[in-house]
N, C-alpha and C. Protein backbone atom coordinates (compact mmCIF):
# COMPACT_ATOMS: atom_id res chain seq x y z
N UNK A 1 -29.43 -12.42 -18.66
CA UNK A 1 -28.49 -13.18 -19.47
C UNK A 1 -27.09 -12.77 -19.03
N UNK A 2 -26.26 -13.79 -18.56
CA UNK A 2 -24.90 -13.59 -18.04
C UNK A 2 -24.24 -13.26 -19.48
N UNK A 3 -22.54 -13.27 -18.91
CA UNK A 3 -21.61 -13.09 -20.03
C UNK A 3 -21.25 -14.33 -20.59
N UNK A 4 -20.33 -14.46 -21.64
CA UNK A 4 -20.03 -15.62 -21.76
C UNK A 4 -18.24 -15.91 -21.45
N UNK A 5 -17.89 -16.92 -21.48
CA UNK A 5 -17.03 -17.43 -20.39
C UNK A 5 -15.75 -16.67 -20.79
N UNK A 6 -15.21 -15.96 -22.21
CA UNK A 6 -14.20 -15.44 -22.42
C UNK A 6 -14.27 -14.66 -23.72
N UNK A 7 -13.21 -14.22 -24.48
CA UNK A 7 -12.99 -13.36 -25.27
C UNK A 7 -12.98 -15.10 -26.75
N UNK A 8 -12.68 -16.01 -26.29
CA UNK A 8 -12.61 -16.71 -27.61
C UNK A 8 -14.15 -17.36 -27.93
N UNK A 9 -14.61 -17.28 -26.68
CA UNK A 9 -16.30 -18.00 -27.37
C UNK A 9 -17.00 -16.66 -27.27
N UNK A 10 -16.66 -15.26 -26.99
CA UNK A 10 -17.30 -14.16 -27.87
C UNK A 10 -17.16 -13.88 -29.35
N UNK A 11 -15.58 -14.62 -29.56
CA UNK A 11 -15.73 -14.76 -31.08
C UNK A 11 -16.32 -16.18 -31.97
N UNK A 12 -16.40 -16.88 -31.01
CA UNK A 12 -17.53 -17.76 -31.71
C UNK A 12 -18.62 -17.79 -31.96
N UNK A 13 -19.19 -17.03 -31.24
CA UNK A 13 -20.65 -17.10 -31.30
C UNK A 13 -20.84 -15.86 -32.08
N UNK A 14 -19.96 -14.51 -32.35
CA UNK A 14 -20.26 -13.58 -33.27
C UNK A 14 -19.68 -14.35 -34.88
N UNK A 15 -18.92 -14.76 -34.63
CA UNK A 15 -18.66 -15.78 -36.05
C UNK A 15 -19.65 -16.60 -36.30
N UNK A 16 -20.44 -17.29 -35.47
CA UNK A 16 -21.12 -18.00 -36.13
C UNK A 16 -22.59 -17.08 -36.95
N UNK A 17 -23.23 -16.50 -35.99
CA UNK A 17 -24.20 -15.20 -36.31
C UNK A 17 -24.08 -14.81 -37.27
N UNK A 18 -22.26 -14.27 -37.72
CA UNK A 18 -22.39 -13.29 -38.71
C UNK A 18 -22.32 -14.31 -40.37
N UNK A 19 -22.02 -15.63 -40.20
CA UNK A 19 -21.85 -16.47 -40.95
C UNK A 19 -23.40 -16.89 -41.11
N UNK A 20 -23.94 -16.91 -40.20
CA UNK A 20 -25.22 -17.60 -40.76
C UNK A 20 -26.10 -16.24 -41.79
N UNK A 21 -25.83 -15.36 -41.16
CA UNK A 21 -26.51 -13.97 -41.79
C UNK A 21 -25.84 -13.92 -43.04
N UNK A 22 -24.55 -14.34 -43.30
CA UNK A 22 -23.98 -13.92 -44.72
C UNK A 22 -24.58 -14.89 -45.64
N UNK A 23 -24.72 -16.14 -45.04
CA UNK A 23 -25.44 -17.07 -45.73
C UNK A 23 -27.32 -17.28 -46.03
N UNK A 24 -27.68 -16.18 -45.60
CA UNK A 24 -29.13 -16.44 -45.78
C UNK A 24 -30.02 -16.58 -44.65
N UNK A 25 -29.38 -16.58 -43.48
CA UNK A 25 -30.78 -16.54 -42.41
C UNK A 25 -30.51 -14.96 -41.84
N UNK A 26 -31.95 -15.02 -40.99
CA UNK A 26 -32.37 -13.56 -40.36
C UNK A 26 -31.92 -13.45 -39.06
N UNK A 27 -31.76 -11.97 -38.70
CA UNK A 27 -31.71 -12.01 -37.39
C UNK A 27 -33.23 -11.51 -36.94
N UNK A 28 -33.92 -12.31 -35.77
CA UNK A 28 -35.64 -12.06 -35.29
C UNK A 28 -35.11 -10.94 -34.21
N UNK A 29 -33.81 -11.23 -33.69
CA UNK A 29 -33.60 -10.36 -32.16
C UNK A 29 -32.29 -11.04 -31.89
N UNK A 30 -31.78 -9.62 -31.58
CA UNK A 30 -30.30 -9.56 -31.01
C UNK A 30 -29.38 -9.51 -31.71
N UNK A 31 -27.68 -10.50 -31.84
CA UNK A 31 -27.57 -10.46 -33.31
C UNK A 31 -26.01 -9.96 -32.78
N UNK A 32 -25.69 -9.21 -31.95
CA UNK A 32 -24.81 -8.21 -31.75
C UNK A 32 -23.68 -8.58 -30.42
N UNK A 33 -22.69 -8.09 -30.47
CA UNK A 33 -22.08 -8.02 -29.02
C UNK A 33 -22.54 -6.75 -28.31
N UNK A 34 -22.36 -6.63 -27.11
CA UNK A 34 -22.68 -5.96 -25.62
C UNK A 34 -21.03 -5.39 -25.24
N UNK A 35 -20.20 -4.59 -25.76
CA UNK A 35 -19.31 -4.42 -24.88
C UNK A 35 -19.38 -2.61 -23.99
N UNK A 36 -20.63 -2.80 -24.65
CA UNK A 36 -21.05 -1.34 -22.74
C UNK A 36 -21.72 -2.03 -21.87
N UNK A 37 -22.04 -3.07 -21.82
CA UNK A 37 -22.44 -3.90 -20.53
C UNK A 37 -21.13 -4.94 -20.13
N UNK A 38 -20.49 -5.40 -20.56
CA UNK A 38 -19.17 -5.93 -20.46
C UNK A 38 -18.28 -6.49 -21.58
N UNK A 39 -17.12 -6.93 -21.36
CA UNK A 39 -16.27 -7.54 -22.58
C UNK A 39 -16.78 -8.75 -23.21
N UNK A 40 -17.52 -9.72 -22.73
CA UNK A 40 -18.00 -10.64 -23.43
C UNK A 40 -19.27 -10.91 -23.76
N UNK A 41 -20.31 -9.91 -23.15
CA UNK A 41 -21.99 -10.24 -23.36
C UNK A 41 -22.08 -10.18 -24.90
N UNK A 42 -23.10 -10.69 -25.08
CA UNK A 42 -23.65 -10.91 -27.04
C UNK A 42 -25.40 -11.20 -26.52
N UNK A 43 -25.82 -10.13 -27.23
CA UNK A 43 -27.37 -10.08 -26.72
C UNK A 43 -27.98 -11.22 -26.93
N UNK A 44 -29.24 -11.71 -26.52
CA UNK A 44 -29.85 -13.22 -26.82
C UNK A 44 -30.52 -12.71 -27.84
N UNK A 45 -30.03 -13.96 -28.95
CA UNK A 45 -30.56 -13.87 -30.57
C UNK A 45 -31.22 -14.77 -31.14
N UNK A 46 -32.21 -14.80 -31.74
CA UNK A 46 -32.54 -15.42 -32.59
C UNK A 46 -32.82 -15.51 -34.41
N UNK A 47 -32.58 -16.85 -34.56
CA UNK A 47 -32.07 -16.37 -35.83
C UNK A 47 -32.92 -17.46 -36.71
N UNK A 48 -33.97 -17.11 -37.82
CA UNK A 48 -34.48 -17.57 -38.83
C UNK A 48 -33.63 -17.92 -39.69
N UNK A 49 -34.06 -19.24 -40.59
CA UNK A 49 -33.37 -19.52 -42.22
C UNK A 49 -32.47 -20.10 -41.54
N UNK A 50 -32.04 -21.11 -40.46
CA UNK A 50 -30.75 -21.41 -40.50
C UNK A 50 -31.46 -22.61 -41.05
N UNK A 51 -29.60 -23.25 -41.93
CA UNK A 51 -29.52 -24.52 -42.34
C UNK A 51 -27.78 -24.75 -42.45
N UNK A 52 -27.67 -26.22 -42.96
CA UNK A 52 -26.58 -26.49 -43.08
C UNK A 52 -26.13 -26.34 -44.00
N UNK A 53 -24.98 -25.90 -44.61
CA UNK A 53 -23.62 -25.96 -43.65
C UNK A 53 -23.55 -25.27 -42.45
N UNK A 54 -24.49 -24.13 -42.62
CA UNK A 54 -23.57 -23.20 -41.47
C UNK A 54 -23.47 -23.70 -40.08
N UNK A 55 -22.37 -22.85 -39.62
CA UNK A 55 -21.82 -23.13 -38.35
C UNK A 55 -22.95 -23.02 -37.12
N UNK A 56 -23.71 -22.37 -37.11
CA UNK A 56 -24.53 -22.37 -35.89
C UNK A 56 -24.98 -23.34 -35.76
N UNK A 57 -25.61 -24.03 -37.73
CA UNK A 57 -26.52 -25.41 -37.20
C UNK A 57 -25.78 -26.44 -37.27
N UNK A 58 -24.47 -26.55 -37.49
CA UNK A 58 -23.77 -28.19 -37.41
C UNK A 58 -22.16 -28.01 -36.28
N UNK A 59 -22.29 -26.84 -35.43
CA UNK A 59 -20.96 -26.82 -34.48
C UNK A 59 -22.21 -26.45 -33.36
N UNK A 60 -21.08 -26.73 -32.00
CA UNK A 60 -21.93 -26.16 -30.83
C UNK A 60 -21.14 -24.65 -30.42
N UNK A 61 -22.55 -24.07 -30.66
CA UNK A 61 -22.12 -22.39 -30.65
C UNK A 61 -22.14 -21.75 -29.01
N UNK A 62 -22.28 -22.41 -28.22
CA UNK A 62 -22.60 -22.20 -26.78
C UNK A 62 -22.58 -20.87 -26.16
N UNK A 63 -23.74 -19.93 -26.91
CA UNK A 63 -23.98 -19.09 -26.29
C UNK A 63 -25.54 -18.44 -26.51
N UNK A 64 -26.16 -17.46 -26.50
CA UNK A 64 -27.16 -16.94 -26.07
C UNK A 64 -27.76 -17.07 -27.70
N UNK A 65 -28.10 -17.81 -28.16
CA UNK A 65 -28.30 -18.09 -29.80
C UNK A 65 -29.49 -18.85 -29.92
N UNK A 66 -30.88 -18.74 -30.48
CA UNK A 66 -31.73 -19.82 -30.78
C UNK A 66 -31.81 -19.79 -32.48
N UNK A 67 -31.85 -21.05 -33.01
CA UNK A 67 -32.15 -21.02 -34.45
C UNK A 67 -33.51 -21.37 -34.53
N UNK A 68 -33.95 -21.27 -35.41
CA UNK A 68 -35.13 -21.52 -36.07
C UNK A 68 -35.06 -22.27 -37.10
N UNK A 69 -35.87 -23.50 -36.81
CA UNK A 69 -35.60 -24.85 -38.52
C UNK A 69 -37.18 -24.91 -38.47
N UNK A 70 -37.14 -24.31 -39.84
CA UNK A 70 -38.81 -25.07 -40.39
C UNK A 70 -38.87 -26.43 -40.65
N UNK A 71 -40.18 -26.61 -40.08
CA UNK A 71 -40.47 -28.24 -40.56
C UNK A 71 -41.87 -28.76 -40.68
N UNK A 72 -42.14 -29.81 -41.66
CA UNK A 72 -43.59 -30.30 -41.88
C UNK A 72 -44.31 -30.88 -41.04
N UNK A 73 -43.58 -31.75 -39.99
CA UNK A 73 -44.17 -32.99 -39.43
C UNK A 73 -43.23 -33.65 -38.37
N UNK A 74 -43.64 -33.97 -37.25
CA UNK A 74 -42.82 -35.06 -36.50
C UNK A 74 -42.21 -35.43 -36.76
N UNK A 75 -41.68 -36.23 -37.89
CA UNK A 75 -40.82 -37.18 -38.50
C UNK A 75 -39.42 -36.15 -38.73
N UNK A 76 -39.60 -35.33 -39.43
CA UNK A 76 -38.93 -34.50 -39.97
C UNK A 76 -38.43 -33.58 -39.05
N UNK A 77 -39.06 -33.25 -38.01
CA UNK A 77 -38.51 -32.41 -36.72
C UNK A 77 -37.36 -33.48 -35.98
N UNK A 78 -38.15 -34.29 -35.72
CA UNK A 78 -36.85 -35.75 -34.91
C UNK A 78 -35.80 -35.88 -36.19
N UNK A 79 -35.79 -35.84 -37.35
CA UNK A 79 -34.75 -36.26 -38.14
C UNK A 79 -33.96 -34.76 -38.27
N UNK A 80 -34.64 -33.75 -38.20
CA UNK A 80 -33.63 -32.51 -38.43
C UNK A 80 -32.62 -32.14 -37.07
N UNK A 81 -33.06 -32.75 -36.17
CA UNK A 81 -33.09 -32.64 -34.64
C UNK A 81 -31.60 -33.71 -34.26
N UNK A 82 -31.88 -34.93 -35.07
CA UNK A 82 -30.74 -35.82 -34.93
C UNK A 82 -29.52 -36.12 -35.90
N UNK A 83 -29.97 -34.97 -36.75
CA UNK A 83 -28.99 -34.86 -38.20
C UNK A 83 -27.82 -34.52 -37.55
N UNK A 84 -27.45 -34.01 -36.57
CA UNK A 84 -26.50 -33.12 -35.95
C UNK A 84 -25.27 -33.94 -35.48
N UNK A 85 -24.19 -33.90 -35.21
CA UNK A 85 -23.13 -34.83 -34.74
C UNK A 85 -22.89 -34.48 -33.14
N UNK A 86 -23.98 -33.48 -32.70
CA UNK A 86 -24.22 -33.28 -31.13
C UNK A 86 -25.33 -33.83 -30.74
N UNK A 87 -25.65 -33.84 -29.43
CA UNK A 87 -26.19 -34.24 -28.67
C UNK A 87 -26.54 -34.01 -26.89
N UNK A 88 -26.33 -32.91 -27.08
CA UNK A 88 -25.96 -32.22 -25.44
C UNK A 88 -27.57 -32.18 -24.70
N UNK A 89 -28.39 -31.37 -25.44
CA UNK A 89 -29.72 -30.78 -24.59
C UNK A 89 -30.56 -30.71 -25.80
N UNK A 90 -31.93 -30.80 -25.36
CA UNK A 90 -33.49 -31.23 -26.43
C UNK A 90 -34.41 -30.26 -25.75
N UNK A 91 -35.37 -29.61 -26.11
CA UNK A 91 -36.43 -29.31 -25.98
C UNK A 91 -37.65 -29.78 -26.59
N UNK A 92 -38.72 -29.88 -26.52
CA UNK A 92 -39.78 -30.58 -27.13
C UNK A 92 -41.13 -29.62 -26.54
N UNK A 93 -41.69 -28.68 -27.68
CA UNK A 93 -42.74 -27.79 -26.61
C UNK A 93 -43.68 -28.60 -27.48
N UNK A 94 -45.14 -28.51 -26.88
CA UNK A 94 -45.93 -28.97 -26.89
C UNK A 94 -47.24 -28.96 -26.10
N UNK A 95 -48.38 -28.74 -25.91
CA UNK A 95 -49.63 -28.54 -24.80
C UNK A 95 -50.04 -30.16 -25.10
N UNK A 96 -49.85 -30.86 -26.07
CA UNK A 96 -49.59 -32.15 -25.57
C UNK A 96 -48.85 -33.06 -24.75
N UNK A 97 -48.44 -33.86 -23.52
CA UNK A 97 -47.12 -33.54 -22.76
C UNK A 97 -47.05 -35.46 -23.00
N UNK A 98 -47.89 -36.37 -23.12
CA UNK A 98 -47.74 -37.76 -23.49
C UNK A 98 -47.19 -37.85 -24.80
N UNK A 99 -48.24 -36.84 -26.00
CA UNK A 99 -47.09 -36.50 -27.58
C UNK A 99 -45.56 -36.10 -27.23
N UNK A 100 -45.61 -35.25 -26.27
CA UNK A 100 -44.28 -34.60 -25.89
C UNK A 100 -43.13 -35.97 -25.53
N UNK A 101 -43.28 -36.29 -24.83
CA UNK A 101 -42.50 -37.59 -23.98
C UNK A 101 -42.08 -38.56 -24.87
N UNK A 102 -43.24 -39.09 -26.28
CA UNK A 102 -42.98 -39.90 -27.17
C UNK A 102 -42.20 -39.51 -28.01
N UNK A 103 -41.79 -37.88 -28.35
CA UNK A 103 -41.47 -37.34 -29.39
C UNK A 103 -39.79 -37.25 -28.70
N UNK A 104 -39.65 -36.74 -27.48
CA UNK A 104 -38.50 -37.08 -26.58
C UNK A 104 -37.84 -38.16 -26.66
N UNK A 105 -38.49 -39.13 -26.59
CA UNK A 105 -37.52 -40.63 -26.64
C UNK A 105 -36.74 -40.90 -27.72
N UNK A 106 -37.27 -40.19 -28.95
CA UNK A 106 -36.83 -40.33 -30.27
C UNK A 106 -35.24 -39.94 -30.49
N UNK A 107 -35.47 -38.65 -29.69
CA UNK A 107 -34.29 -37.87 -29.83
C UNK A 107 -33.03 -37.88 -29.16
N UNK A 108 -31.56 -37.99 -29.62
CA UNK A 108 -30.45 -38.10 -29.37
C UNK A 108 -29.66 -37.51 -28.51
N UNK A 109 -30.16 -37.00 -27.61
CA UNK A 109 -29.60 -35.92 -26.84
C UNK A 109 -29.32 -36.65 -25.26
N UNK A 110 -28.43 -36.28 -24.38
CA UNK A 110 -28.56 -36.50 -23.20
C UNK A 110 -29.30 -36.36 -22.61
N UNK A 111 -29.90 -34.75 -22.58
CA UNK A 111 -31.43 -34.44 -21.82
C UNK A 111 -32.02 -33.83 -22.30
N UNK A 112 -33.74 -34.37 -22.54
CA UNK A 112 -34.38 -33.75 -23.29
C UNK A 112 -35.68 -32.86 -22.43
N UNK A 113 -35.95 -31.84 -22.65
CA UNK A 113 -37.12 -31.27 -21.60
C UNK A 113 -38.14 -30.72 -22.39
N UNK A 114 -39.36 -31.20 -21.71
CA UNK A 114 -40.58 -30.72 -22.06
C UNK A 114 -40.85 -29.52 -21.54
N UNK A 115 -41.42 -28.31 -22.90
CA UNK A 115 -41.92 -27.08 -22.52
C UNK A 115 -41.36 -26.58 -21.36
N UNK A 116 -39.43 -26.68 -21.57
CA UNK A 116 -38.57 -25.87 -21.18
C UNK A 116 -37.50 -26.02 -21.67
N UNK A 117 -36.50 -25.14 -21.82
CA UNK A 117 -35.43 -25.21 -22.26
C UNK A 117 -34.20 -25.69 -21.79
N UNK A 118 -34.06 -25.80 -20.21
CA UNK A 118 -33.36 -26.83 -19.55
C UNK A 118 -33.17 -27.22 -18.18
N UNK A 119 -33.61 -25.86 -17.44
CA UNK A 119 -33.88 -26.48 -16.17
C UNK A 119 -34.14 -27.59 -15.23
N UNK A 120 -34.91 -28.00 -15.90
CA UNK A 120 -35.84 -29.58 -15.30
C UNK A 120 -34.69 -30.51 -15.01
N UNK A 121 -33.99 -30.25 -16.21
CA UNK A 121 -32.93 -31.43 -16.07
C UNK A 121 -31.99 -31.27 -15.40
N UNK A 122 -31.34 -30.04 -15.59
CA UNK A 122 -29.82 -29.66 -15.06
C UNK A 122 -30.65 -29.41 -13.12
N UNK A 123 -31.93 -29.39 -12.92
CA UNK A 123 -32.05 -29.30 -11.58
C UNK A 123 -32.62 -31.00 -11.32
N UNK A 124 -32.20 -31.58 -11.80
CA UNK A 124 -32.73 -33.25 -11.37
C UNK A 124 -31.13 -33.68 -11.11
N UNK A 125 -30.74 -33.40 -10.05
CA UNK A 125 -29.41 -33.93 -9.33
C UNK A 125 -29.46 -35.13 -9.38
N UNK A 126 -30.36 -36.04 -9.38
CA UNK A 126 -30.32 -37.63 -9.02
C UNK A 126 -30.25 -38.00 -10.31
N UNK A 127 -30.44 -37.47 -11.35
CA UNK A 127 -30.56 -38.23 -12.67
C UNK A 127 -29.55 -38.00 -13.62
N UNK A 128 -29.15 -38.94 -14.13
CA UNK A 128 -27.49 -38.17 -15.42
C UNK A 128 -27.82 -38.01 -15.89
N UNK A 129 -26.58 -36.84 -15.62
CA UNK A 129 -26.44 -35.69 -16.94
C UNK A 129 -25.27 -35.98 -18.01
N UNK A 130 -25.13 -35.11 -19.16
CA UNK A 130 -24.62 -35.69 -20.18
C UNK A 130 -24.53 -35.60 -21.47
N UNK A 131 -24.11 -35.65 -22.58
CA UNK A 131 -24.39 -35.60 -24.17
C UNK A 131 -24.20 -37.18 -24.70
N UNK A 132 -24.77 -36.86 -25.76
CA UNK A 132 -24.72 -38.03 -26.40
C UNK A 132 -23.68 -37.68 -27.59
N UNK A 133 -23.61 -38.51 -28.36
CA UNK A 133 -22.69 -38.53 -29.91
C UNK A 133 -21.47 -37.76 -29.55
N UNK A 134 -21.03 -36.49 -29.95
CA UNK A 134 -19.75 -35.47 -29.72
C UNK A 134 -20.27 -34.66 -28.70
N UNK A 135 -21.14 -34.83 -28.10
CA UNK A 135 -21.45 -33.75 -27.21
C UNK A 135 -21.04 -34.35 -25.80
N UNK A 136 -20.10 -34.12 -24.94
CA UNK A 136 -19.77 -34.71 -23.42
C UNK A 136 -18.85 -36.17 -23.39
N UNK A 137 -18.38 -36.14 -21.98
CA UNK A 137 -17.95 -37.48 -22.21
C UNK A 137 -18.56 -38.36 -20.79
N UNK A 138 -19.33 -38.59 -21.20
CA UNK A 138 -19.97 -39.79 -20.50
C UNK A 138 -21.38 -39.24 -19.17
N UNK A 139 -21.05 -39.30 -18.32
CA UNK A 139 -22.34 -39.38 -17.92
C UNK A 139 -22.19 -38.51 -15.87
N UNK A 140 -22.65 -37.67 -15.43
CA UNK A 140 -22.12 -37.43 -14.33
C UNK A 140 -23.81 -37.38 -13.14
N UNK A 141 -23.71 -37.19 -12.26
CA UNK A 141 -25.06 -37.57 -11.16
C UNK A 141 -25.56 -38.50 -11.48
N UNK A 142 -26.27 -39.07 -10.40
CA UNK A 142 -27.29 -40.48 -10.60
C UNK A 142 -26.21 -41.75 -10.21
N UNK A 143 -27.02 -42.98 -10.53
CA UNK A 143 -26.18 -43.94 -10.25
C UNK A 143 -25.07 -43.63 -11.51
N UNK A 144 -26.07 -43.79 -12.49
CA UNK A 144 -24.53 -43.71 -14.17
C UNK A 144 -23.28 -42.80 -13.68
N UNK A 145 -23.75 -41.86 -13.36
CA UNK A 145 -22.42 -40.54 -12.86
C UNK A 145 -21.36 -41.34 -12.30
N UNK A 146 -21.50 -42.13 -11.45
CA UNK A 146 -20.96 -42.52 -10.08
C UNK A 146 -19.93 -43.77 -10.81
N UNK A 147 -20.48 -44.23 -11.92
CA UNK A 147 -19.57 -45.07 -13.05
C UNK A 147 -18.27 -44.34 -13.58
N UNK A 148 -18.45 -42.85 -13.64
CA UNK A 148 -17.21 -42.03 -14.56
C UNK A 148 -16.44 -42.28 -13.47
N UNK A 149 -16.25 -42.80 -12.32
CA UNK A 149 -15.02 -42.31 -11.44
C UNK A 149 -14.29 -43.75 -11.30
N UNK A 150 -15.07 -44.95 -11.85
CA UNK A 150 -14.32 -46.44 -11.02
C UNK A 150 -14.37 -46.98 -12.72
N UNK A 151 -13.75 -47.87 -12.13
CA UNK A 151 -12.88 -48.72 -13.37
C UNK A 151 -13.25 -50.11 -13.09
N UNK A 152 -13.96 -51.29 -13.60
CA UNK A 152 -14.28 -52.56 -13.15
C UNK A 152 -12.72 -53.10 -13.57
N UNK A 153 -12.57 -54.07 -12.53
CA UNK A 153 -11.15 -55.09 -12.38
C UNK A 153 -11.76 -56.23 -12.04
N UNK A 154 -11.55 -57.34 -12.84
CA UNK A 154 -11.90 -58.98 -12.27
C UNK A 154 -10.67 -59.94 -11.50
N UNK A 155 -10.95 -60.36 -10.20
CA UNK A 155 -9.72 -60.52 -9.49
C UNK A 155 -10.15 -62.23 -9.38
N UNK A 156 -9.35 -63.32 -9.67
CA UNK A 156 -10.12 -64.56 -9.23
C UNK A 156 -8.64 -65.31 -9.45
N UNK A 157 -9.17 -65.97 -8.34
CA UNK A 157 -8.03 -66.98 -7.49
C UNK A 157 -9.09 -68.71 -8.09
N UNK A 158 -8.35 -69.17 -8.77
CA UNK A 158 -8.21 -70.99 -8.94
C UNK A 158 -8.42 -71.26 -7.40
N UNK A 159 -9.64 -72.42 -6.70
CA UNK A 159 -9.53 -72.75 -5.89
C UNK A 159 -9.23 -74.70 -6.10
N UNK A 160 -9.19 -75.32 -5.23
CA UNK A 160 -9.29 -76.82 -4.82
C UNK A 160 -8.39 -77.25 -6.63
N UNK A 161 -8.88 -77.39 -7.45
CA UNK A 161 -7.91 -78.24 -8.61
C UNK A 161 -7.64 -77.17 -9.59
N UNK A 162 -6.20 -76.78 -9.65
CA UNK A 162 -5.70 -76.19 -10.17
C UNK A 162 -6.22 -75.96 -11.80
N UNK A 163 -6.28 -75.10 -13.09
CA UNK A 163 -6.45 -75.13 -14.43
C UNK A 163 -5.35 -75.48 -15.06
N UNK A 164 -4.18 -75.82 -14.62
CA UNK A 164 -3.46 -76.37 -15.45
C UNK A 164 -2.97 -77.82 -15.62
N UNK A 165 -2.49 -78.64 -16.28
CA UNK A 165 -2.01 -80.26 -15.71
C UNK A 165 -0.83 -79.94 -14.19
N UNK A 166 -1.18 -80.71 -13.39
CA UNK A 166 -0.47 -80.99 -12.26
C UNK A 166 -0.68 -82.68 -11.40
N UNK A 167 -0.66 -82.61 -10.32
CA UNK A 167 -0.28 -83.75 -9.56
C UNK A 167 0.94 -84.89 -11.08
N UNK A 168 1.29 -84.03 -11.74
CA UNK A 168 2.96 -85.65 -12.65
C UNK A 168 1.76 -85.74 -14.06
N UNK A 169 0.69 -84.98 -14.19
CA UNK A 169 0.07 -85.72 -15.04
C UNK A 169 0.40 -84.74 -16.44
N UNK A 170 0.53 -85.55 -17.68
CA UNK A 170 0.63 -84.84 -18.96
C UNK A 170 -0.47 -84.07 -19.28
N UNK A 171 -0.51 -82.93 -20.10
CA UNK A 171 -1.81 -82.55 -20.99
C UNK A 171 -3.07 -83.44 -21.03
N UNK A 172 -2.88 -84.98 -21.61
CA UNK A 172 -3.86 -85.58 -21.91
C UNK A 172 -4.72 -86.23 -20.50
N UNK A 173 -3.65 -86.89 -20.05
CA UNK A 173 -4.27 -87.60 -18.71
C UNK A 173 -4.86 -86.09 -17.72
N UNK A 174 -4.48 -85.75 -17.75
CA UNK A 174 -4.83 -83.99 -17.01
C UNK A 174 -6.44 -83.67 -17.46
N UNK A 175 -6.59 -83.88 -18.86
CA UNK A 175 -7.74 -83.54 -19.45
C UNK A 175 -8.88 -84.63 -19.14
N UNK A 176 -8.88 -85.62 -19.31
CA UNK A 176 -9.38 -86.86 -18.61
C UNK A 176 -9.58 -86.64 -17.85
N UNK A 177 -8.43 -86.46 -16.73
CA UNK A 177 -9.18 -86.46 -15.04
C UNK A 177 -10.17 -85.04 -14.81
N UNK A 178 -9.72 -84.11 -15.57
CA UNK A 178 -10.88 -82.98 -15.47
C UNK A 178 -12.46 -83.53 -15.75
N UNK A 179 -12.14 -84.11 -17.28
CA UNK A 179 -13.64 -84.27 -17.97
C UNK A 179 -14.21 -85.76 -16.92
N UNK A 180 -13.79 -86.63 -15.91
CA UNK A 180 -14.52 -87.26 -15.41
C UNK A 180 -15.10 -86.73 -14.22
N UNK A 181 -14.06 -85.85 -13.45
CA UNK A 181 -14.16 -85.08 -12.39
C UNK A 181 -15.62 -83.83 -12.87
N UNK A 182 -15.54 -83.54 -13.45
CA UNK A 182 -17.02 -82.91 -13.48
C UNK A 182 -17.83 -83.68 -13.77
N UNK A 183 -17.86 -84.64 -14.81
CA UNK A 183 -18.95 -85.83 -14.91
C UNK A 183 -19.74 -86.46 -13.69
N UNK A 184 -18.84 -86.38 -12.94
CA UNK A 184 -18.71 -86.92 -11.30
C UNK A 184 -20.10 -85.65 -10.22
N UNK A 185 -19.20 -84.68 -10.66
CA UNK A 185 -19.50 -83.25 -10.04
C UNK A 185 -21.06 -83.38 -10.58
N UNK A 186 -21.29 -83.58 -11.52
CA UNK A 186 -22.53 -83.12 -12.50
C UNK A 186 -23.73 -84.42 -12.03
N UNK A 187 -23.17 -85.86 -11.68
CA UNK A 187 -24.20 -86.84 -11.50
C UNK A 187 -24.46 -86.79 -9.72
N UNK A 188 -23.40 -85.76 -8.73
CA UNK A 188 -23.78 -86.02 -7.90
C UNK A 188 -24.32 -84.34 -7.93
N UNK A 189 -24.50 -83.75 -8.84
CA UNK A 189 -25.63 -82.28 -8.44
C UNK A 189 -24.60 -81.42 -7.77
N UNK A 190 -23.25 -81.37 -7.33
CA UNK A 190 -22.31 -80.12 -7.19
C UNK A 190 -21.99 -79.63 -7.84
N UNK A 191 -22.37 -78.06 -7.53
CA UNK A 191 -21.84 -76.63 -8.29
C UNK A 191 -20.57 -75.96 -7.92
């Protein structure tokens, strides 16, 4: 387990920990900062009893943190799963892997991985990557990726009869000669 990227998301992620613990969940493992292994490590933790409000389960705490949400049933795992106003990364374990895939589609996330935690995806270079809802902005590898960099522009030039009245003619006579001129167009089959 690396460090994490600075001194302000070492205090996020010990803020969030120590907030969820004041509020009622457990620590299973870890829990702590690391500063005899360096200035920013925070051991990998996991943490029982989380719920909302707290910060771990409704902000993105981006660091070495797993929560634990009890739940009854499928339904209720995909709905606790998409309650969230993120959407970055999914896991789905399972020794079922067709249950797995169906239970995946459900869920809101950019990338979701079966019976792993994220590899699969972040090593599928050809396929976008991404969050959904507040999590990312838009979409990078794959064809989608290749969209964040261009901007569509529609460029079109009027050819042969102009769209506005011309050759001396008013609005009305203008409109006439249009609506026979395709009538024309239309009985002899030109597009």
């Amino acid at each position: 387990m690396g460090s994490l990227v600075g001194e302000r998301q070492l205090e996020t992620v010990t803020r969030h920990v120590e907030e969820a613990v004041a509020k009622g969940a457990t620590v299973v493992a870890g829990g702590v900062a690391r500063p005899d292994i360096g200035p920013y490590f925070f051991e990998p933790t996991i943490l029982d009893g989380v719920e909302a409000p707290m910060a771990v389960c409704t902000e993105e705490t981006f660091g070495p943190v797993v929560s634990i949400y009890r739940f009854t049933d499928e339904n209720e795992a995909v709905e606790l799963a998409n309650s969230t106003s993120y959407g970055l990364n999914s896991s789905v374990w399972t020794k079922d892997g067709r249950r797995g895939r169906e239970i995946a589609a459900r869920l809101r996330t950019g990338t979701v991985n079966i019976n792993e935690g994220y590899a699969p995806a972040y090593g599928s270079v050809q396929s976008p990557m991404g969050g959904m809802k507040d999590s990312g902005l838009g979409r990078r590898h794959g064809s989608e990726g290749i969209l964040k960099f261009t901007e569509a522009q529609t460029v079109a030039q009027q050819r042969l009869v102009p769209m506005a009245p011309s050759f001396g003619l008013d609005d009305e006579k203008y409109a006439a000669f249009m609506s026979t001129s395709l009538k024309v167009m239309k009985a002899l089959r030109l597009r």
